[in-house]
Protein backbone atom coordinates (compact mmCIF):
# COMPACT_ATOMS: atom_id res chain seq x y z
CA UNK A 1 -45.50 30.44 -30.24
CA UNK A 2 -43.08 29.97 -32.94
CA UNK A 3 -40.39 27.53 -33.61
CA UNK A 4 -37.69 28.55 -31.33
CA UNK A 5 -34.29 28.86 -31.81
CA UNK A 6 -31.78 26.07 -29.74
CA UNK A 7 -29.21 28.02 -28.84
CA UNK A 8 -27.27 25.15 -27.11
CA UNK A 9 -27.04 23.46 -30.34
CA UNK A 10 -25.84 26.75 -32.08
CA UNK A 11 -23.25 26.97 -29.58
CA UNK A 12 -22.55 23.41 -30.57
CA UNK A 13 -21.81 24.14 -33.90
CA UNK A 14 -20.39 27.63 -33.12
CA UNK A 15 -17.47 25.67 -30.96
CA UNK A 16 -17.58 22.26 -31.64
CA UNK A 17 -17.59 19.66 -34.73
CA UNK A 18 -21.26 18.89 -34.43
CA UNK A 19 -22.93 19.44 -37.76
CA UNK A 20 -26.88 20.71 -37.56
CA UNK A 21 -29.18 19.63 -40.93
CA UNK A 22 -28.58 22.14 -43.40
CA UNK A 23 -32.12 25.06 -43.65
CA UNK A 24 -31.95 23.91 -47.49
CA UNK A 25 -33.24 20.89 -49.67
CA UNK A 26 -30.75 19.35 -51.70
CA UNK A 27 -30.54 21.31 -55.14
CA UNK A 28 -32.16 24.53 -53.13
CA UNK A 29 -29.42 27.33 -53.02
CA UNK A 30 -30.14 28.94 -49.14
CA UNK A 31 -26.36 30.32 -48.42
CA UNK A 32 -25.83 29.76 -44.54
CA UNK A 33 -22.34 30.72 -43.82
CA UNK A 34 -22.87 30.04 -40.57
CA UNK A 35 -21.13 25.98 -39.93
CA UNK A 36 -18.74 27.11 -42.30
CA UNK A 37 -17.95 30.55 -40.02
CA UNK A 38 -17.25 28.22 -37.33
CA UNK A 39 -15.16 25.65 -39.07
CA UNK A 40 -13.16 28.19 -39.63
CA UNK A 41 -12.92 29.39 -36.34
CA UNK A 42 -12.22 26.02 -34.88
CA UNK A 43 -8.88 26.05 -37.57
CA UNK A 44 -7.39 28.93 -36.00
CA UNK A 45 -8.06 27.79 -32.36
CA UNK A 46 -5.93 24.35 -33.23
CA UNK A 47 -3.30 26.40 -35.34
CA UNK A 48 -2.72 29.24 -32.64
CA UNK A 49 -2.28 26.06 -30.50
CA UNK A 50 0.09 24.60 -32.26
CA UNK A 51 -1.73 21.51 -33.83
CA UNK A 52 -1.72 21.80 -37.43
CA UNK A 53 -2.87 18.55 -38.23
CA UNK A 54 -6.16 19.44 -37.00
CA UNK A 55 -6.09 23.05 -38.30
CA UNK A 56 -5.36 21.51 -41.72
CA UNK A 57 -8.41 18.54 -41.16
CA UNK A 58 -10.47 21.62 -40.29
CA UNK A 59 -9.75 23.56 -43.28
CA UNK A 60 -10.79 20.72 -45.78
CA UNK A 61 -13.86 20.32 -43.83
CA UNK A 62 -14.25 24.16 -44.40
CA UNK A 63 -13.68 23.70 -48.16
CA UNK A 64 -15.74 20.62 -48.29
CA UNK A 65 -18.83 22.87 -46.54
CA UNK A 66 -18.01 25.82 -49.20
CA UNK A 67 -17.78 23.24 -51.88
CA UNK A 68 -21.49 21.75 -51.12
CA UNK A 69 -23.05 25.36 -51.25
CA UNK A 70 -21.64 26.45 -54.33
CA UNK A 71 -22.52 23.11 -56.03
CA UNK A 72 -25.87 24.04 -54.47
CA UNK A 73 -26.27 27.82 -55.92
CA UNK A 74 -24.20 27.33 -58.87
CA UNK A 75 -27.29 27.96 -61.70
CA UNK A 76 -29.73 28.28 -59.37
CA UNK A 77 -29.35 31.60 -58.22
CA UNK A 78 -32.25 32.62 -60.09
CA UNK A 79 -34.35 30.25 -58.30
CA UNK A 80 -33.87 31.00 -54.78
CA UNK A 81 -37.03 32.81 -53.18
CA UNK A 82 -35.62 33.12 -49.83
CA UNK A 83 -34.35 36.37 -49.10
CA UNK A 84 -31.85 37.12 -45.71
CA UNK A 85 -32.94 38.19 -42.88
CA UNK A 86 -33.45 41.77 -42.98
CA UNK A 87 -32.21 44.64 -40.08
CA UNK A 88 -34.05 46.82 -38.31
CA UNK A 89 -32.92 50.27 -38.69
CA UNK A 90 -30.61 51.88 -36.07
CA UNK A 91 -33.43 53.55 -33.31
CA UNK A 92 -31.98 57.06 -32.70
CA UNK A 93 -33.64 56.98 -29.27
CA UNK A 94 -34.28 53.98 -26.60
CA UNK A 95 -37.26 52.01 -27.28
CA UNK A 96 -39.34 48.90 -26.17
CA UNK A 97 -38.51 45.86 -28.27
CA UNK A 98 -41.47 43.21 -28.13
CA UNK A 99 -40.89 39.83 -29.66
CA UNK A 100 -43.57 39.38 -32.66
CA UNK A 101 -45.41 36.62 -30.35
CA UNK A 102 -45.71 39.10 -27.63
CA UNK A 103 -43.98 37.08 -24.98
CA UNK A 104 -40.43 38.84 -24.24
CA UNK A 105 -40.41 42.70 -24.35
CA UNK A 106 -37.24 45.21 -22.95
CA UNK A 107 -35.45 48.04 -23.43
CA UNK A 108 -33.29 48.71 -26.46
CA UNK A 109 -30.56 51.14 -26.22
CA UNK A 110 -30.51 54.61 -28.28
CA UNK A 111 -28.73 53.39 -31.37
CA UNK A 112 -28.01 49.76 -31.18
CA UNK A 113 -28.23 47.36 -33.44
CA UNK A 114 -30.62 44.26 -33.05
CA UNK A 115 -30.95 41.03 -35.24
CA UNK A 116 -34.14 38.79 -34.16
CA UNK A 117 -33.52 35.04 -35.26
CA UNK A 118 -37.09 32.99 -33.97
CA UNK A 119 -36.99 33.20 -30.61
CA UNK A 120 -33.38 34.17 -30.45
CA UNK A 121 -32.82 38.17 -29.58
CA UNK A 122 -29.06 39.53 -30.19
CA UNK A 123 -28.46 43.07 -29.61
CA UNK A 124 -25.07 44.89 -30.05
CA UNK A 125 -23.67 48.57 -29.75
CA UNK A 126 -23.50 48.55 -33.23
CA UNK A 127 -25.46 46.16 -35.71
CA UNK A 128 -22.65 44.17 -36.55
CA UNK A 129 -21.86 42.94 -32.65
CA UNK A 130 -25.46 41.81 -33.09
CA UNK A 131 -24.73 40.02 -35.94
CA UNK A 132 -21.47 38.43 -34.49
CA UNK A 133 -22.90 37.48 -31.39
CA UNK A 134 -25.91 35.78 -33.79
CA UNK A 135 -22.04 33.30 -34.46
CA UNK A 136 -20.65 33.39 -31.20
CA UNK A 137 -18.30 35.77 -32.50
CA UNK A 138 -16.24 38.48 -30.03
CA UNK A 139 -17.77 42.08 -30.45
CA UNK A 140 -14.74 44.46 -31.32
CA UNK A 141 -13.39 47.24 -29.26
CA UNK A 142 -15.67 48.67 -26.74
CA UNK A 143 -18.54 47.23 -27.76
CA UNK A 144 -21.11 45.63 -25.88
CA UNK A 145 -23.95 42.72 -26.65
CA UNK A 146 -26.38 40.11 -25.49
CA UNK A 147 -28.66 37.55 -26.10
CA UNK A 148 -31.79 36.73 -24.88
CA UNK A 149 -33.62 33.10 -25.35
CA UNK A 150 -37.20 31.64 -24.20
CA UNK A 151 -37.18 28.07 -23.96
CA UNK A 152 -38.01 25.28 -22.02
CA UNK A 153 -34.76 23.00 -20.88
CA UNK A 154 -35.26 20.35 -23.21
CA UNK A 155 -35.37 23.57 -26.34
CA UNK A 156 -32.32 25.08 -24.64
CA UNK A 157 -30.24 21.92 -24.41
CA UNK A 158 -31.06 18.71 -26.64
CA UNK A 159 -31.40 15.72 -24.89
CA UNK A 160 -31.27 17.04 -21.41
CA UNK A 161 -32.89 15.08 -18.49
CA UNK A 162 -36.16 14.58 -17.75
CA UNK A 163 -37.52 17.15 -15.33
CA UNK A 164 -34.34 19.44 -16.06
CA UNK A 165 -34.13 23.09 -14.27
CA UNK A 166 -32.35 26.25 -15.11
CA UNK A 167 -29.30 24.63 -13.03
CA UNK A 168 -29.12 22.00 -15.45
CA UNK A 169 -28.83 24.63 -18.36
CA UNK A 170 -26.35 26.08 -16.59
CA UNK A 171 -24.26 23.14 -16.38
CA UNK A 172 -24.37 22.15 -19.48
CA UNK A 173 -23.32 25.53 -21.07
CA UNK A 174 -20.69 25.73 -18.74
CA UNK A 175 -19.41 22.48 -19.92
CA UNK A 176 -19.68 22.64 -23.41
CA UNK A 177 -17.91 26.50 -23.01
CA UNK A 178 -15.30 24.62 -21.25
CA UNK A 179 -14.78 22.27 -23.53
CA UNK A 180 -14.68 24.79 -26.43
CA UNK A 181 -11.84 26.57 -24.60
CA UNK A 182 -13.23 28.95 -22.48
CA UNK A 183 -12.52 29.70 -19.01
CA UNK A 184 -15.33 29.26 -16.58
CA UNK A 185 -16.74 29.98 -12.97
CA UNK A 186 -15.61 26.79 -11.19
CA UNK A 187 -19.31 27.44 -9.34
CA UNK A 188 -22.50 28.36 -10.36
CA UNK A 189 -23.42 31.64 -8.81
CA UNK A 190 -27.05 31.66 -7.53
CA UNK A 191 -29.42 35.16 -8.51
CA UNK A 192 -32.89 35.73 -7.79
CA UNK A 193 -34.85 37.79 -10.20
CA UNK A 194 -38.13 38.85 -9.51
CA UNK A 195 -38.68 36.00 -7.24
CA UNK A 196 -38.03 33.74 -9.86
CA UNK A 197 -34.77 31.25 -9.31
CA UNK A 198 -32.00 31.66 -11.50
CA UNK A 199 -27.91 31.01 -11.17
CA UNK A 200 -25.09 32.35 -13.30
CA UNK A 201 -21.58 32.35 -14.14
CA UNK A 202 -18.51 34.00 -16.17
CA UNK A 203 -16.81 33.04 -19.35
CA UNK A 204 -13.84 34.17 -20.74
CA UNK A 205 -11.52 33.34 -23.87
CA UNK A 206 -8.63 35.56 -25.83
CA UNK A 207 -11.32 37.40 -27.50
CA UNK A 208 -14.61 37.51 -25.54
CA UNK A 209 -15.48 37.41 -21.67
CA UNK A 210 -18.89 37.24 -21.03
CA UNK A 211 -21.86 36.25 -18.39
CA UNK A 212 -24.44 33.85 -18.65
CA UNK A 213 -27.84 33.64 -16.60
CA UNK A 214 -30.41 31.08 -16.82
CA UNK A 215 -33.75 32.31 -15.18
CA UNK A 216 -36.72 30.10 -14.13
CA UNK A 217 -39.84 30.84 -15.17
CA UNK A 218 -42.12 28.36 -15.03
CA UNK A 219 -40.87 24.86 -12.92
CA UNK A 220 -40.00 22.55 -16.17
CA UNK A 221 -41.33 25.05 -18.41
CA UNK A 222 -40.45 28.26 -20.16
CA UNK A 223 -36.77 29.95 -19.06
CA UNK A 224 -35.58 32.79 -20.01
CA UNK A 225 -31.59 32.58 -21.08
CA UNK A 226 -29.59 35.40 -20.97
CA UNK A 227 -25.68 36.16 -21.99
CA UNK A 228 -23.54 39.84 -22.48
CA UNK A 229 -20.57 40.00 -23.68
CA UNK A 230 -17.74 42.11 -24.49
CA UNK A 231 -13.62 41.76 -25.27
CA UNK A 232 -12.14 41.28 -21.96
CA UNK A 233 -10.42 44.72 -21.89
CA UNK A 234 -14.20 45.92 -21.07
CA UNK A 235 -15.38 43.14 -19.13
CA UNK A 236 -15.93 46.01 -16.18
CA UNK A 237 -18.90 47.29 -17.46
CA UNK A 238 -20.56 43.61 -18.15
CA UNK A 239 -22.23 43.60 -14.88
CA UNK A 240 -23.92 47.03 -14.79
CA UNK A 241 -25.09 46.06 -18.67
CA UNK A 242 -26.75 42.81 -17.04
CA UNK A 243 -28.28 44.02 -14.28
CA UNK A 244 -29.75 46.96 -16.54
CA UNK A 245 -30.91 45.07 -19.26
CA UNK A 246 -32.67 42.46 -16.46
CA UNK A 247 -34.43 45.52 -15.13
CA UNK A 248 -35.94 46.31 -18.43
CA UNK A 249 -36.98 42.41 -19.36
CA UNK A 250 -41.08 41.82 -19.24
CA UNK A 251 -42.39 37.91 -19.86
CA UNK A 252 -45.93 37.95 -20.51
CA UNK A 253 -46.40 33.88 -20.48
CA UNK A 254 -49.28 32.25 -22.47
């Protein structure tokens, strides 16, 4: 199974000040706007709150990130044999997505969008709510999206307890959500799927609302994390979207 994707410590650096190791070597010019996408986000949080100290302190940490990748690339453009990720095409009809080890198949809506980072899965209504979600970002409008994660609790959340379950997950994303500004369920709201244990809850901001579901799969093994997400004006169709794309979701464990 391939290296898989924490998303806990993505959603770290999508809403905190926690800075991951950079995917390039020094001198190597790999441009990952993605700490710097957040950096910026984190400005406009503190300046829409009114603390512009911190929006300011925020925006030379931005420039200092922007400043190390172009010091990076600058002459070296030539030299760098990574390409991006590529798209998948838009699928005019719905189709069965299967993860390239085989492990996580469901359905894929007629015409969305999908962006497949390790073992990370966003979809979208459009490609670019895929891509946004892939940031933590708000899709726009209408729009709806999700993610979809295998990992076991210490892969979803980094440094987590011994002997951790899908509660534990759950707790932890609540509180770092929390602590990023987010509303949240003040209880975790327990969900059996397919006789497997799993809890839930809601999350909302200015921008996004949202549900997340951590599933069991395997007692201190593999889970199966799920969010969907939408602005809040179109929160109402969140929980037919879960239950739907739940319905569709096949594990085939090693």
């Amino acid at each position: 199974m391939k290296r898989l994707i924490i998303l806990y410590t993505s959603l770290v650096l999508w809403l905190s000040t926690i800075i991951i190791p950079a995917h390039a070597q020094t001198n190597t010019c790999y441009i990952d706007l993605s700490a710097a996408a957040a950096t910026l986000v984190q400005a406009q949080a503190q300046a829409s709150s009114g603390d512009n100290a911190t929006a300011i302190a925020k925006l030379r940490e931005l420039q200092a990130q922007l400043d190390t990748i172009i010091a990076n690339c600058e002459g070296n453009a030539q030299d760098n044999t990574r390409s991006a990720p590529t798209t998948p095409p838009i699928i005019s009809t719905d189709t069965i997505f299967v993860t390239d080890d085989g492990i996580l198949s469901f359905v894929l809506p007629a015409g969305w969008g999908i962006l497949e980072r390790d073992n990370s899965i966003f979809i979208g209504t459009s490609v670019l709510t895929a891509e946004s979600l892939s940031q933590f970002g708000a899709p726009i409008g209408t729009e709806l999206g999700a993610a979809l994660v295998l990992g076991t609790p210490a892969q979803l959340v980094p440094n987590i307890r011994a002997g951790a379950n899908f509660v534990d997950v759950l707790v932890a994303y609540q509180s770092q959500l929390g602590l990023s500004g987010f509303q949240t369920s003040e209880e975790l709201i327990p969900v059996l799927w397919r006789d497997s244990p799993s809890g839930r809850f809601d999350f909302q901001n200015i921008a996004m609302t949202g549900i997340m579901q951590v599933i069991e799969l395997q007692p201190e093994g593999l889970h199966l994390l799920v969010f969907v997400a939408s602005t809040p004006d179109n929160s109402g169709n969140l929980e037919v979207f879960l239950t739907d794309l739940l319905d569709s979701v096949e594990v085939n464990l090693p």
